[in-house]
C-alpha atoms as a PDB file:
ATOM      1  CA  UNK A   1      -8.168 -28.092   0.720  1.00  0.00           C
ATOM      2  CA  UNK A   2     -11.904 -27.813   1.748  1.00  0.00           C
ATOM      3  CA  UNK A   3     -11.032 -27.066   5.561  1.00  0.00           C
ATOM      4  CA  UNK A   4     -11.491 -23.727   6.754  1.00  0.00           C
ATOM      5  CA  UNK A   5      -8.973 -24.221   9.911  1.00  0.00           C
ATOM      6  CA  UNK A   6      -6.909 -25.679   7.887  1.00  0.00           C
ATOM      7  CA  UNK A   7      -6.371 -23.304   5.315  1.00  0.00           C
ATOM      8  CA  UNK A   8      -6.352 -20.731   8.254  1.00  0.00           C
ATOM      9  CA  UNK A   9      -3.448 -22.544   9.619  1.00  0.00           C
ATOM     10  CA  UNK A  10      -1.332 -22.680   5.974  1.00  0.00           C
ATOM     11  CA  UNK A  11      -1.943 -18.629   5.380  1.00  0.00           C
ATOM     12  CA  UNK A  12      -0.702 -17.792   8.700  1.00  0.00           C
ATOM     13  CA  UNK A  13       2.683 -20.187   8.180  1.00  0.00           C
ATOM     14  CA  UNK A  14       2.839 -18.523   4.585  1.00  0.00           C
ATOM     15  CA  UNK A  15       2.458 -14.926   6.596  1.00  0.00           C
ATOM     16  CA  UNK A  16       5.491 -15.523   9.004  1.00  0.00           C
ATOM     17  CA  UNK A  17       7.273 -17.001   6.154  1.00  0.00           C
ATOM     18  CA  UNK A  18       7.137 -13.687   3.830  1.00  0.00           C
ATOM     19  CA  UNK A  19       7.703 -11.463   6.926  1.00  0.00           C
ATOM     20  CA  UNK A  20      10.865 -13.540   7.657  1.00  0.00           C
ATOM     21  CA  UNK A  21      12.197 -12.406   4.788  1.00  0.00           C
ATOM     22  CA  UNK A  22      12.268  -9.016   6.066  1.00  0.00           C
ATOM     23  CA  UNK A  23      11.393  -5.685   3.982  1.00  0.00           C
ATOM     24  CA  UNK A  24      11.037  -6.415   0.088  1.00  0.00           C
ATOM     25  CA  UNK A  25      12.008  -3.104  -1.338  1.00  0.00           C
ATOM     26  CA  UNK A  26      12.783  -3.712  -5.016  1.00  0.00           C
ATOM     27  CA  UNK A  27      16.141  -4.786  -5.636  1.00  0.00           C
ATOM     28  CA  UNK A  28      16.805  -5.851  -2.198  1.00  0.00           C
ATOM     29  CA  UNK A  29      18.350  -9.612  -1.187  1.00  0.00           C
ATOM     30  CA  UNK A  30      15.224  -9.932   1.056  1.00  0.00           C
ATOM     31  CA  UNK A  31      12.787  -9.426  -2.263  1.00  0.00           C
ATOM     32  CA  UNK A  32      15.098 -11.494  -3.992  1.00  0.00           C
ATOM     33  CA  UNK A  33      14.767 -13.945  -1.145  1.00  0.00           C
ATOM     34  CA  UNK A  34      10.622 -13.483  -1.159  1.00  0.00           C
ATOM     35  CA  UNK A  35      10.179 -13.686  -4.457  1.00  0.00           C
ATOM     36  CA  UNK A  36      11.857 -17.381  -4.849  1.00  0.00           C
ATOM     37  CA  UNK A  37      10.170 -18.480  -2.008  1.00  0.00           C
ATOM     38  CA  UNK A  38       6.954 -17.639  -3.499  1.00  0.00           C
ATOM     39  CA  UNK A  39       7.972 -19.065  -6.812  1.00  0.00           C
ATOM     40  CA  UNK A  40       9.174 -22.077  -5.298  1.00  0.00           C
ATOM     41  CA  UNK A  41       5.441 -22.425  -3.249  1.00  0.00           C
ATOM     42  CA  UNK A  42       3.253 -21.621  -6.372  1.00  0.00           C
ATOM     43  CA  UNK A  43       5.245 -24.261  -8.616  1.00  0.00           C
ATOM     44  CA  UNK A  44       4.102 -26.940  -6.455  1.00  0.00           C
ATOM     45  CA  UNK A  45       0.753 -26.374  -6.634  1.00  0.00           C
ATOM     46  CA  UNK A  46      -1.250 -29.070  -8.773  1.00  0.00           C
ATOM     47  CA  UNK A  47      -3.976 -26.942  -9.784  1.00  0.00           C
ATOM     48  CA  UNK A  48      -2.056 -24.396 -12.983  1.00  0.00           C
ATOM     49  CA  UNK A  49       1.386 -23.709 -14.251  1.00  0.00           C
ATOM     50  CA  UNK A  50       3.514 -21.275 -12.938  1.00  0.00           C
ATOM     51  CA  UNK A  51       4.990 -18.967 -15.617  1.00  0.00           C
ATOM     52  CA  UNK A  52       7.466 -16.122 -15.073  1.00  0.00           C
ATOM     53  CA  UNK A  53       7.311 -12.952 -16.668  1.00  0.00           C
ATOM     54  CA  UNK A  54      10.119 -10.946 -16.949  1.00  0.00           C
ATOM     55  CA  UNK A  55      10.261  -6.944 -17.466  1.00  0.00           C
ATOM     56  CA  UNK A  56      12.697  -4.553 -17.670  1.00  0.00           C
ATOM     57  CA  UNK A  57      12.230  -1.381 -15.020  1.00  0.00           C
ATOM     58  CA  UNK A  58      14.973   1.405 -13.898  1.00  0.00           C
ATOM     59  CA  UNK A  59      15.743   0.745 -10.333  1.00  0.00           C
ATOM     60  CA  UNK A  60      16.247   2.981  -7.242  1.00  0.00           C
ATOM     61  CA  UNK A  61      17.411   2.092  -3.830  1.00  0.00           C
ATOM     62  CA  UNK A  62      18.597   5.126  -0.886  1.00  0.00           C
ATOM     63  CA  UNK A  63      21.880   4.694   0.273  1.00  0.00           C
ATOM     64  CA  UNK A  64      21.209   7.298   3.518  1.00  0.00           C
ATOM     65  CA  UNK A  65      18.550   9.047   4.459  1.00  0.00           C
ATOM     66  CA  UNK A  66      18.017  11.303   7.769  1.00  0.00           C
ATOM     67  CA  UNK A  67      16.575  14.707   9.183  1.00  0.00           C
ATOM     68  CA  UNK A  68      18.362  16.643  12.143  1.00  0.00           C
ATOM     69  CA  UNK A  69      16.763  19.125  14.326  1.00  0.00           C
ATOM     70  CA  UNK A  70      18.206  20.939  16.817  1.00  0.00           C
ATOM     71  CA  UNK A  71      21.110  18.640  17.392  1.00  0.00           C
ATOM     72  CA  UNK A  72      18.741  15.226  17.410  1.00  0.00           C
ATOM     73  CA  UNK A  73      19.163  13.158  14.173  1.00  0.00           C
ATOM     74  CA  UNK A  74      15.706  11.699  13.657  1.00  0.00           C
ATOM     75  CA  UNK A  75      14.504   8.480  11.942  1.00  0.00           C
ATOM     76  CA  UNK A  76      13.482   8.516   8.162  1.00  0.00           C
ATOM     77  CA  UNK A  77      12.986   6.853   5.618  1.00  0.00           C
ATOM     78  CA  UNK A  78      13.561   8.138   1.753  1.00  0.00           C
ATOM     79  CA  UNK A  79      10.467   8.477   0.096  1.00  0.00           C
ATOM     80  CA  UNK A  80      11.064   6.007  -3.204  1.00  0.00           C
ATOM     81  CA  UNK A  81      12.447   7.356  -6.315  1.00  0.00           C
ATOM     82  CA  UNK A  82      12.895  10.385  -5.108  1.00  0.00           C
ATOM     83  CA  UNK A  83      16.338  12.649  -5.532  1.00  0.00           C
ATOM     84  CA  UNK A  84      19.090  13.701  -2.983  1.00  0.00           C
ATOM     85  CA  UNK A  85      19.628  17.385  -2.379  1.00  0.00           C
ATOM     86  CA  UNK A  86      22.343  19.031  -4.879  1.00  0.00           C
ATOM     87  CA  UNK A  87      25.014  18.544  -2.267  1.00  0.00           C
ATOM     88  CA  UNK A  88      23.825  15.358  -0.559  1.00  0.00           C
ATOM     89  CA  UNK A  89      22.883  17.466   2.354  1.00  0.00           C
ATOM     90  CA  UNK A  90      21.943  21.137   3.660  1.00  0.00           C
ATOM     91  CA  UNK A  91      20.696  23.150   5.845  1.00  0.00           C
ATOM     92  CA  UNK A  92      16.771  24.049   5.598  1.00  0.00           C
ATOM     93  CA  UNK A  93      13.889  25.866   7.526  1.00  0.00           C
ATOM     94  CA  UNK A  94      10.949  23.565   7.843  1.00  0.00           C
ATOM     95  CA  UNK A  95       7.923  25.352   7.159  1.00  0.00           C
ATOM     96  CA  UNK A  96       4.758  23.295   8.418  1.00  0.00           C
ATOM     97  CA  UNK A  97       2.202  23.220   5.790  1.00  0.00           C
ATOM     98  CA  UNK A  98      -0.594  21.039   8.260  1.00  0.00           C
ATOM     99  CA  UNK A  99      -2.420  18.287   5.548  1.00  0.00           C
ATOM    100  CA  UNK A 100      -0.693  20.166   2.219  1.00  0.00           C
ATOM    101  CA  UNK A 101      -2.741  19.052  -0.112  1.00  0.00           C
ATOM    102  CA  UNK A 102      -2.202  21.057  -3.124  1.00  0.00           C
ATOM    103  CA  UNK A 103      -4.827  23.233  -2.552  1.00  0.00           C
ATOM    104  CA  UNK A 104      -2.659  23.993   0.713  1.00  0.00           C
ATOM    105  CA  UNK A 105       0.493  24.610  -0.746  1.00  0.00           C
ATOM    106  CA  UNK A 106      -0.508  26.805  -3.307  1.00  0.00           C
ATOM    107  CA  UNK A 107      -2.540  29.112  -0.752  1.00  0.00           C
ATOM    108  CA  UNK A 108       1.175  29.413   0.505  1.00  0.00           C
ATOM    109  CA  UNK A 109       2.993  29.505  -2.557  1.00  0.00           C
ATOM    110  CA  UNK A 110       4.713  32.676  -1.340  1.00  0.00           C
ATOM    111  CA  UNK A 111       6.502  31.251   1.250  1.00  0.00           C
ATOM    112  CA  UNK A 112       7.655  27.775  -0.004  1.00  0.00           C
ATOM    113  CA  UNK A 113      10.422  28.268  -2.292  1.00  0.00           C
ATOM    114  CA  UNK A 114      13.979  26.989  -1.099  1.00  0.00           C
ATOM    115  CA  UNK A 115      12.106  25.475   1.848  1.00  0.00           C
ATOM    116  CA  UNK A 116      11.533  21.984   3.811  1.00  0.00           C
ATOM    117  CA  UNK A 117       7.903  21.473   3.321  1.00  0.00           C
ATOM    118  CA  UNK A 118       6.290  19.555   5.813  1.00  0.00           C
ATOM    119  CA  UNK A 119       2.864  17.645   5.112  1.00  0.00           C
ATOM    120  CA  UNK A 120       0.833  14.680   6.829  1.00  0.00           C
ATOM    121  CA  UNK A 121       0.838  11.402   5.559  1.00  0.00           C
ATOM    122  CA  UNK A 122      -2.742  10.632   5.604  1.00  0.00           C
ATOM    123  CA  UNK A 123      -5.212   7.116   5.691  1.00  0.00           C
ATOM    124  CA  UNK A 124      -4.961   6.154   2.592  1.00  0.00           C
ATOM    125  CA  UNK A 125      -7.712   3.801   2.241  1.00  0.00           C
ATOM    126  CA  UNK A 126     -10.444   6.539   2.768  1.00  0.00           C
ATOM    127  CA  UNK A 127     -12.741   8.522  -0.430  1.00  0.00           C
ATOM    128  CA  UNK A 128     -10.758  11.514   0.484  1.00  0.00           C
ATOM    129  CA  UNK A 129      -7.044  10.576   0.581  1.00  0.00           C
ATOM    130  CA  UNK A 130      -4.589  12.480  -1.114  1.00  0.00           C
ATOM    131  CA  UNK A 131      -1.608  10.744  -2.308  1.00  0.00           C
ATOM    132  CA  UNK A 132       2.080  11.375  -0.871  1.00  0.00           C
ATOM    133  CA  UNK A 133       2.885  12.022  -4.371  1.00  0.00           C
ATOM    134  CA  UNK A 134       0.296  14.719  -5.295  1.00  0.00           C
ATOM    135  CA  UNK A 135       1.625  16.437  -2.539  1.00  0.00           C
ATOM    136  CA  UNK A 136       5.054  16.051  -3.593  1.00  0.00           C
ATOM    137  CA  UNK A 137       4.870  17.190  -6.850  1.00  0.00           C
ATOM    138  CA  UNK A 138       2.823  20.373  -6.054  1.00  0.00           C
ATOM    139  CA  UNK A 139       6.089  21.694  -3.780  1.00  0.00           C
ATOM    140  CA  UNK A 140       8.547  20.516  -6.228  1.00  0.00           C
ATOM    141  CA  UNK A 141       6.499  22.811  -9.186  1.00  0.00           C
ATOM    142  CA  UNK A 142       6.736  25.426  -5.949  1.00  0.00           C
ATOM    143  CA  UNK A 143       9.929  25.137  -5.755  1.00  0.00           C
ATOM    144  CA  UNK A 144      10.270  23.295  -2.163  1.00  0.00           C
ATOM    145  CA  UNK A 145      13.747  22.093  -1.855  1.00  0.00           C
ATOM    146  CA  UNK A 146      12.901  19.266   0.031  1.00  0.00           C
ATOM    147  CA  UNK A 147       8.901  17.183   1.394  1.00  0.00           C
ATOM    148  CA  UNK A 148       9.233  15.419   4.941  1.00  0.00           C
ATOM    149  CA  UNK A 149       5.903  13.820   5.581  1.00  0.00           C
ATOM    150  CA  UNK A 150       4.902  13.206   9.179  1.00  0.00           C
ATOM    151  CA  UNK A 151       2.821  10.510  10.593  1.00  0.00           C
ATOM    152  CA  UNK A 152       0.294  12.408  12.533  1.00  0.00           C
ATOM    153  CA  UNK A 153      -1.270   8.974  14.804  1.00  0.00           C
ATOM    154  CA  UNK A 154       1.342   8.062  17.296  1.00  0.00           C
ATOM    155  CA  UNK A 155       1.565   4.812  15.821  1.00  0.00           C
ATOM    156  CA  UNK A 156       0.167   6.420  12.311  1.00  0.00           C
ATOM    157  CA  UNK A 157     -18.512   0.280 -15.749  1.00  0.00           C
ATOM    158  CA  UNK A 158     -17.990  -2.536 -12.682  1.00  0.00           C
ATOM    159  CA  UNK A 159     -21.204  -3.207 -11.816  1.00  0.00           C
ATOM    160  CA  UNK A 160     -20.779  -6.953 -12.606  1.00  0.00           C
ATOM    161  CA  UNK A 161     -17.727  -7.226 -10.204  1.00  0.00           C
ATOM    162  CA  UNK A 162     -19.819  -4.892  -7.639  1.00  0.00           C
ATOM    163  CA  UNK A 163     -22.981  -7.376  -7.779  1.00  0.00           C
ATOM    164  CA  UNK A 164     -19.945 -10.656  -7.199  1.00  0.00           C
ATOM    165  CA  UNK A 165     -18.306  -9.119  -4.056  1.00  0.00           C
ATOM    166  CA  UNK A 166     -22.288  -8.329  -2.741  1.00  0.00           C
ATOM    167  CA  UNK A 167     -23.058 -11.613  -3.359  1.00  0.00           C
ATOM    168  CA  UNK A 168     -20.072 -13.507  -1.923  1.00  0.00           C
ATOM    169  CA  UNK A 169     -20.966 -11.537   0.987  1.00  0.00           C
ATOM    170  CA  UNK A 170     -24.195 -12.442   1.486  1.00  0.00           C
ATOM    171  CA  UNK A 171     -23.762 -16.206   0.871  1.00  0.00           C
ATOM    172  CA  UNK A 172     -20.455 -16.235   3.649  1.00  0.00           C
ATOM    173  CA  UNK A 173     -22.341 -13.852   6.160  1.00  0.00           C
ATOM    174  CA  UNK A 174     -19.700 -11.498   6.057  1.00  0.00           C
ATOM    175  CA  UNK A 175     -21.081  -7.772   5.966  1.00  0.00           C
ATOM    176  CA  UNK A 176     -18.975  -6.057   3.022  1.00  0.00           C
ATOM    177  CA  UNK A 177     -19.300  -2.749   1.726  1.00  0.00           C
ATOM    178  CA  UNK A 178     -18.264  -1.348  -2.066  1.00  0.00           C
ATOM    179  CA  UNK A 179     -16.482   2.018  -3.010  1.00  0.00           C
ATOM    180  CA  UNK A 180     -17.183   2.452  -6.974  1.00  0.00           C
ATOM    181  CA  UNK A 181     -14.951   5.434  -7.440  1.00  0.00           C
ATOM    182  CA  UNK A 182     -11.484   4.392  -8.749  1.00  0.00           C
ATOM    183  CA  UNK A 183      -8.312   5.508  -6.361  1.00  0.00           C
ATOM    184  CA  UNK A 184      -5.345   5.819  -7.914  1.00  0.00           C
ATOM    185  CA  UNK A 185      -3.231   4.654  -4.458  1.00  0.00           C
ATOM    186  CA  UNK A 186      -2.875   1.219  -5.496  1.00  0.00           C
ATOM    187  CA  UNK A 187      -1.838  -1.496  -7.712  1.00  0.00           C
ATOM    188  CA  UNK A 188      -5.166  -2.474  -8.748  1.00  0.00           C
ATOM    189  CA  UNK A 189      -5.434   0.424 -10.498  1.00  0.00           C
ATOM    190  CA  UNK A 190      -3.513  -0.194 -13.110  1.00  0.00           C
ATOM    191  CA  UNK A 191      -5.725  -2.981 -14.104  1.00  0.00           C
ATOM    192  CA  UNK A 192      -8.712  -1.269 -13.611  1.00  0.00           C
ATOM    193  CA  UNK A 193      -8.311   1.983 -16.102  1.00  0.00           C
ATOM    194  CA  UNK A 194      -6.980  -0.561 -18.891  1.00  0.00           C
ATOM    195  CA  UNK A 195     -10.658  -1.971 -18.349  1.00  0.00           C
ATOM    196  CA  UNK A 196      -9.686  -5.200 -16.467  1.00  0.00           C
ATOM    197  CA  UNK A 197     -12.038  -5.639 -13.746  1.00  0.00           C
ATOM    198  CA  UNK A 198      -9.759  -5.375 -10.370  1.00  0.00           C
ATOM    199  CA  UNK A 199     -10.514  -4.639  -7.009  1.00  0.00           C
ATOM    200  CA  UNK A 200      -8.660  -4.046  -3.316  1.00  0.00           C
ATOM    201  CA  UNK A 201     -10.015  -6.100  -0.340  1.00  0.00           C
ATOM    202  CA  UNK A 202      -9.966  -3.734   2.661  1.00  0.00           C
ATOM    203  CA  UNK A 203     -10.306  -4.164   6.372  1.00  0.00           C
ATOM    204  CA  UNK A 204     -10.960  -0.717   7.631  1.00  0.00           C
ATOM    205  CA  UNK A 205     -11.486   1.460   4.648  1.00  0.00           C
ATOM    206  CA  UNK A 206     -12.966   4.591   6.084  1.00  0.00           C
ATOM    207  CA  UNK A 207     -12.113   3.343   9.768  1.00  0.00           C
ATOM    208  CA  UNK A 208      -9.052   5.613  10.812  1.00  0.00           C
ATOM    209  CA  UNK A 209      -8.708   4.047  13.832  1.00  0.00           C
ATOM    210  CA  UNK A 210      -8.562   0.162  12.418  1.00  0.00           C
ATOM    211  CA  UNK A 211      -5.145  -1.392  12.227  1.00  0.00           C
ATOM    212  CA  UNK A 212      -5.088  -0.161   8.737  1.00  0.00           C
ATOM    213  CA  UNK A 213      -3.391   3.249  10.438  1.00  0.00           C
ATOM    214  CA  UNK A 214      -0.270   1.487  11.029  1.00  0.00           C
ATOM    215  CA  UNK A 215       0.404   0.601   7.467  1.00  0.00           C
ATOM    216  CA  UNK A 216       3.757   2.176   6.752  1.00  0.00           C
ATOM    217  CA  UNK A 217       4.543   2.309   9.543  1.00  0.00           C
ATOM    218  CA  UNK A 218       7.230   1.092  12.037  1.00  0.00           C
ATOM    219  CA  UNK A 219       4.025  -0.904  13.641  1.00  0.00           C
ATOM    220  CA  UNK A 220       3.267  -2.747  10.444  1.00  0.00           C
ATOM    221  CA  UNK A 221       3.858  -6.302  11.012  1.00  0.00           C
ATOM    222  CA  UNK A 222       2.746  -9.470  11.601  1.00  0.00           C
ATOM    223  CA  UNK A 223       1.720  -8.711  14.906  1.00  0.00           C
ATOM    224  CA  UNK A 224      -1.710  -6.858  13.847  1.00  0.00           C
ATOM    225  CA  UNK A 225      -2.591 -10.336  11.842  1.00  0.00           C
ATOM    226  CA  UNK A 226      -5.020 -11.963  13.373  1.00  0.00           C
ATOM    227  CA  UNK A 227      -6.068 -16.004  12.957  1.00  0.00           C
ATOM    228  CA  UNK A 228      -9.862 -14.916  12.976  1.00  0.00           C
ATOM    229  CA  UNK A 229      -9.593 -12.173  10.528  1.00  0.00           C
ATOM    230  CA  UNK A 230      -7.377 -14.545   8.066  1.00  0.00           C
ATOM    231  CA  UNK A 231     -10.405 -17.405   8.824  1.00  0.00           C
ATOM    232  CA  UNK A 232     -12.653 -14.683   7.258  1.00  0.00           C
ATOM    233  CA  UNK A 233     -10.939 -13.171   4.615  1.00  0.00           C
ATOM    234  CA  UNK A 234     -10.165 -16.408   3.322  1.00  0.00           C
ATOM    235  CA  UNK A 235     -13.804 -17.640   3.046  1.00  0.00           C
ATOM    236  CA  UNK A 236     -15.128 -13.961   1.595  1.00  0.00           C
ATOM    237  CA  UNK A 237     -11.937 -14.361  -1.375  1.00  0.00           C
ATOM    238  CA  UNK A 238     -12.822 -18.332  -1.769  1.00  0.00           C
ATOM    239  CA  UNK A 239     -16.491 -17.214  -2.284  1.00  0.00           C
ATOM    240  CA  UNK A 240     -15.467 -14.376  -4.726  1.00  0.00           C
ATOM    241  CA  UNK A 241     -13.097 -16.798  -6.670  1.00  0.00           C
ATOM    242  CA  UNK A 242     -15.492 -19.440  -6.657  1.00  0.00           C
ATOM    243  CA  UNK A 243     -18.245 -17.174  -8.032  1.00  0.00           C
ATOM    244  CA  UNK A 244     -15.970 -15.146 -10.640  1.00  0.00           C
ATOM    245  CA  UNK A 245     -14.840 -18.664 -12.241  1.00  0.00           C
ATOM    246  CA  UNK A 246     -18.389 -20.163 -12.395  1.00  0.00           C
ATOM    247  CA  UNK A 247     -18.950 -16.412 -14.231  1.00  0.00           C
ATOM    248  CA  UNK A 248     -16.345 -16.701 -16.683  1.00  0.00           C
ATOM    249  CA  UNK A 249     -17.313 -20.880 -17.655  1.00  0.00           C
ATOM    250  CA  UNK A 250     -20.809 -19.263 -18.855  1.00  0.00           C
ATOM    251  CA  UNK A 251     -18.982 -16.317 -21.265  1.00  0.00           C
END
């Protein structure tokens, strides 16, 4: 499929088909659901062969999950994997440690013990994010009975692979710029520190006030998905793939 509106047209229908699904939290019908759908659209493509792999991984789903103030039960959501209080519930003072990095929590370490820390959940596709989880373990080893992080917005080696992305860029007049640092905050990671050249495509990374702010949040859907935007990410990944496969016929 060599036309552009086209394939504009088929991610968008593949978009609203995922979100239809609903949330895919591991373990859920609705990632059951997602996953056969997506099984079901790769194996009818003519261009590979679809092969399932199939790993073993200790699951973890929240049964309940809420925070009440004053009287006024507020909406959560658990933060994966992580444990219930001793006796499901109890009583806590909230002490409000602003960003908390760890650098912040252990400038209070005198007052966090037996406490509700509270901490800002922060744009995470910026040089200086710091990870929910960095945060959470520094008050767990403080001894912080429980983390609530807030959503402060109202809403809320691979040079080869740099030079690609550059020149995908140029050749699909799409202005792109590279972070070389790895960040641990995503998948891609994974990939990446085994030596596996990997990447994350980002639309807004350093740009607090792009739609990226209302990832993970209750805003995140498939209203901030634009027909335009899809148009031109799917020309700057064609370009990449395109270039990357001509790179690896020459090894």
């Amino acid at each position: 499929m060599d036309d552009p509106d086209e394939m504009t047209n088929q991610a968008m229908s593949l978009l609203h088909s995922q979100c239809d699904f609903g949330g895919r939290l591991s373990g859920t019908d609705s990632e059951v659901a997602a996953i056969d759908f997506a099984r079901g659209h790769l194996a009818g493509l003519t261009n590979g062969v679809l092969t399932a792999h199939y790993v073993s991984y200790q699951g973890w789903k929240s049964t309940d999950c809420w925070i009440e103030v004053e009287g006024e039960k507020l909406r959560t959501i658990a933060l994966p994997c992580c444990t219930a209080l001793p006796a499901g519930s109890g009583d806590l003072d909230i002490l409000d440690a602003g960003r908390g990095t760890p650098d912040d929590l252990h400038a209070i370490d005198d007052r966090i013990r037996g406490k509700a820390v509270l901490v800002e959940h922060e744009y995470m596709f910026a040089a200086d994010h710091m990870h929910r989880m960095k945060k959470f373990e520094a008050a767990r080893q403080l001894g912080a009975a429980a983390l609530i992080v807030i959503n402060p917005d109202p809403t809320s080696g691979f040079v080869a692979l740099d030079q690609m992305v550059r020149k995908a860029a140029t050749k699909t007049g799409i202005t792109v710029q590279t972070y070389a640092p790895l960040l641990k905050n995503s998948d891609h990671y994974n990939f990446a520190a085994k030596g596996i050249p990997a990447l994350r495509l980002i639309a807004g990374f350093g740009e607090p006030d792009s739609k990226l702010k209302c990832v993970l949040t209750e805003a995140d859907d498939r209203g901030l998905c634009d027909a335009e935007e899809i148009r031109v990410a799917i020309s700057l990944v064609r370009k990449m793939v395109y270039l990357s496969r001509n790179e690896m016929a020459r090894m």
